[in-house]
C-alpha atoms as a PDB file:
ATOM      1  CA  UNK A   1     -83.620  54.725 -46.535  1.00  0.00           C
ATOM      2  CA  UNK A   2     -79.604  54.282 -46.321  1.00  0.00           C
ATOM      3  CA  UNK A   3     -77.623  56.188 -49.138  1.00  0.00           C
ATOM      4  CA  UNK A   4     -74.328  53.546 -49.890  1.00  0.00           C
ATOM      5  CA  UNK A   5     -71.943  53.970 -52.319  1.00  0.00           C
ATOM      6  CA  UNK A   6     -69.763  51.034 -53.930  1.00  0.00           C
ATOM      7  CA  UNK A   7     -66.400  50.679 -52.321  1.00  0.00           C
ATOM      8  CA  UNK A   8     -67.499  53.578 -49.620  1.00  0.00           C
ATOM      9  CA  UNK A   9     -64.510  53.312 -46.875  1.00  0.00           C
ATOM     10  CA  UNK A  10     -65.830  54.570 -43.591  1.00  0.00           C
ATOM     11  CA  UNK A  11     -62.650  56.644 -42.042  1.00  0.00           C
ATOM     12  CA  UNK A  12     -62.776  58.489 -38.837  1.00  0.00           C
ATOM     13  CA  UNK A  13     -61.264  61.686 -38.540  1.00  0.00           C
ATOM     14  CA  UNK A  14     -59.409  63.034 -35.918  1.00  0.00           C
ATOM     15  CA  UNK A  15     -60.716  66.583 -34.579  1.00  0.00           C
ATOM     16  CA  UNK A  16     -59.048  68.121 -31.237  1.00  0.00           C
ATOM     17  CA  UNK A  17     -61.748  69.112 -28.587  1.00  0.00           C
ATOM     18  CA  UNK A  18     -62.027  72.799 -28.261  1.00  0.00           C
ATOM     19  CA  UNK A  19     -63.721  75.209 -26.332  1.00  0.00           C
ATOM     20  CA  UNK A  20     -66.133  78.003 -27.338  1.00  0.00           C
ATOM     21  CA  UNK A  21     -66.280  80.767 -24.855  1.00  0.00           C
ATOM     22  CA  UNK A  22     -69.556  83.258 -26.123  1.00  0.00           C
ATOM     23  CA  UNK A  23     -70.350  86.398 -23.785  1.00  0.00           C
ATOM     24  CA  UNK A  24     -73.559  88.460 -24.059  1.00  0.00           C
ATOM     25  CA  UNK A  25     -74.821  91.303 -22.365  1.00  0.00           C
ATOM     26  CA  UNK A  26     -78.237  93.537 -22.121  1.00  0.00           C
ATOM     27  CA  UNK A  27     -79.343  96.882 -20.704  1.00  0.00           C
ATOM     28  CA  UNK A  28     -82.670  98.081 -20.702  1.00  0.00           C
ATOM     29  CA  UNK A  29     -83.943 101.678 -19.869  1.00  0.00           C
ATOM     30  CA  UNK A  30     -87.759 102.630 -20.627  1.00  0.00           C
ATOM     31  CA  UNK A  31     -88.225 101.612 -23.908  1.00  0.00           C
ATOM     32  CA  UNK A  32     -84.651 101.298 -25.520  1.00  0.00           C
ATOM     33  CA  UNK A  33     -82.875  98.339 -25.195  1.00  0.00           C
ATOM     34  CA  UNK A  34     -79.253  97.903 -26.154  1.00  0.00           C
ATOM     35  CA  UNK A  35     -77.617  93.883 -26.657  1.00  0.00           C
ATOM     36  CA  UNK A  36     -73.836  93.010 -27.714  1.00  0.00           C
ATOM     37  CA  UNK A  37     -72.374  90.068 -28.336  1.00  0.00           C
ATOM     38  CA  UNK A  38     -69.253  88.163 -28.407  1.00  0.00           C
ATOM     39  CA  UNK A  39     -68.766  85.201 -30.275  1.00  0.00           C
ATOM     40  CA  UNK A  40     -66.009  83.115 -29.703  1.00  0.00           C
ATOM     41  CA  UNK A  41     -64.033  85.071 -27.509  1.00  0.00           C
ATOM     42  CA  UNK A  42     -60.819  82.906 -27.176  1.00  0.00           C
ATOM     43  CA  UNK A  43     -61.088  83.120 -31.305  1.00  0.00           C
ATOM     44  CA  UNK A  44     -60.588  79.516 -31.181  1.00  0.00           C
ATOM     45  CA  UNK A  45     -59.442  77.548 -34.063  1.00  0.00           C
ATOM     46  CA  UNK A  46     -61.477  74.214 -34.867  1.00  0.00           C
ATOM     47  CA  UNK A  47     -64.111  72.648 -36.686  1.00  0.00           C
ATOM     48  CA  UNK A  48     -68.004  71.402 -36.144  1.00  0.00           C
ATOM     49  CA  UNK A  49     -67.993  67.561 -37.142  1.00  0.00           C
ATOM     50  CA  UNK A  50     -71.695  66.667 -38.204  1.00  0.00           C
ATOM     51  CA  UNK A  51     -72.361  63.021 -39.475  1.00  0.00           C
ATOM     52  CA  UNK A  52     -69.917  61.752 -41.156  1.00  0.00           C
ATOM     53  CA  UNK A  53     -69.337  63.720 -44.559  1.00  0.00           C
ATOM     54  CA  UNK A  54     -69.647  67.261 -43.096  1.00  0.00           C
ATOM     55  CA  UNK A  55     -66.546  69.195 -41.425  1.00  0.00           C
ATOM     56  CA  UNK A  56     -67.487  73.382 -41.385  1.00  0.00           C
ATOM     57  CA  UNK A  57     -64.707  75.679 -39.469  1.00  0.00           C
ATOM     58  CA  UNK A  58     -66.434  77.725 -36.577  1.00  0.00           C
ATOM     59  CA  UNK A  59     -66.588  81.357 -37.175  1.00  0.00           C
ATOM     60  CA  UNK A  60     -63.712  83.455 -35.791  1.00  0.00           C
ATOM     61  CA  UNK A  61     -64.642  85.933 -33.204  1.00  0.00           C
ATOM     62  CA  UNK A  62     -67.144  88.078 -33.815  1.00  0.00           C
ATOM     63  CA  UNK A  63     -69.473  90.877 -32.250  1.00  0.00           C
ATOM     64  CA  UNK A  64     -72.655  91.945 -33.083  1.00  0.00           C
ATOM     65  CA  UNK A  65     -75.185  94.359 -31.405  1.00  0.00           C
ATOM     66  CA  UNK A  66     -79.021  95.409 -30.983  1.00  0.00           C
ATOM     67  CA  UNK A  67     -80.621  98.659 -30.526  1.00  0.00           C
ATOM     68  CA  UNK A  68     -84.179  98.791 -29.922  1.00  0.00           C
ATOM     69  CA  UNK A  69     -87.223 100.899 -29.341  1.00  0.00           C
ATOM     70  CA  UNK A  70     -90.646  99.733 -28.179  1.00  0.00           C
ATOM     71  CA  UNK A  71     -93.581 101.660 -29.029  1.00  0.00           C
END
């Protein structure tokens, strides 16, 4: 099932190509584990095209991290 709208005007958009550089890295001793992440590294500037009525902005760099324990 196709969703129109009267006097819809199909219009492309023009959106530079980009890279997204992401670096991860893990170290495990006995039962701890410790993971970091970098997202975006280059802190590009850009946005995810999906279809063709959704533009979102990638997310600016960020880090996270993981501690864990196994029982």
């Amino acid at each position: 099932m196709a969703l129109t709208v009267n006097n819809d005007t199909y219009k492309l958009m023009p959106v530079a190509a980009f890279t997204q550089l992401d670096a991860s890295a893990g170290y495990v001793r006995g039962p701890v584990s410790v993971r970091v992440k970098v997202a975006n590294l280059l802190n590009e500037l850009s946005y995810n095209v999906h279809d063709d009525n959704s533009v979102n902005p990638i997310a600016p760099r960020n880090f996270s991290a993981t501690v864990a324990y196994k029982f």
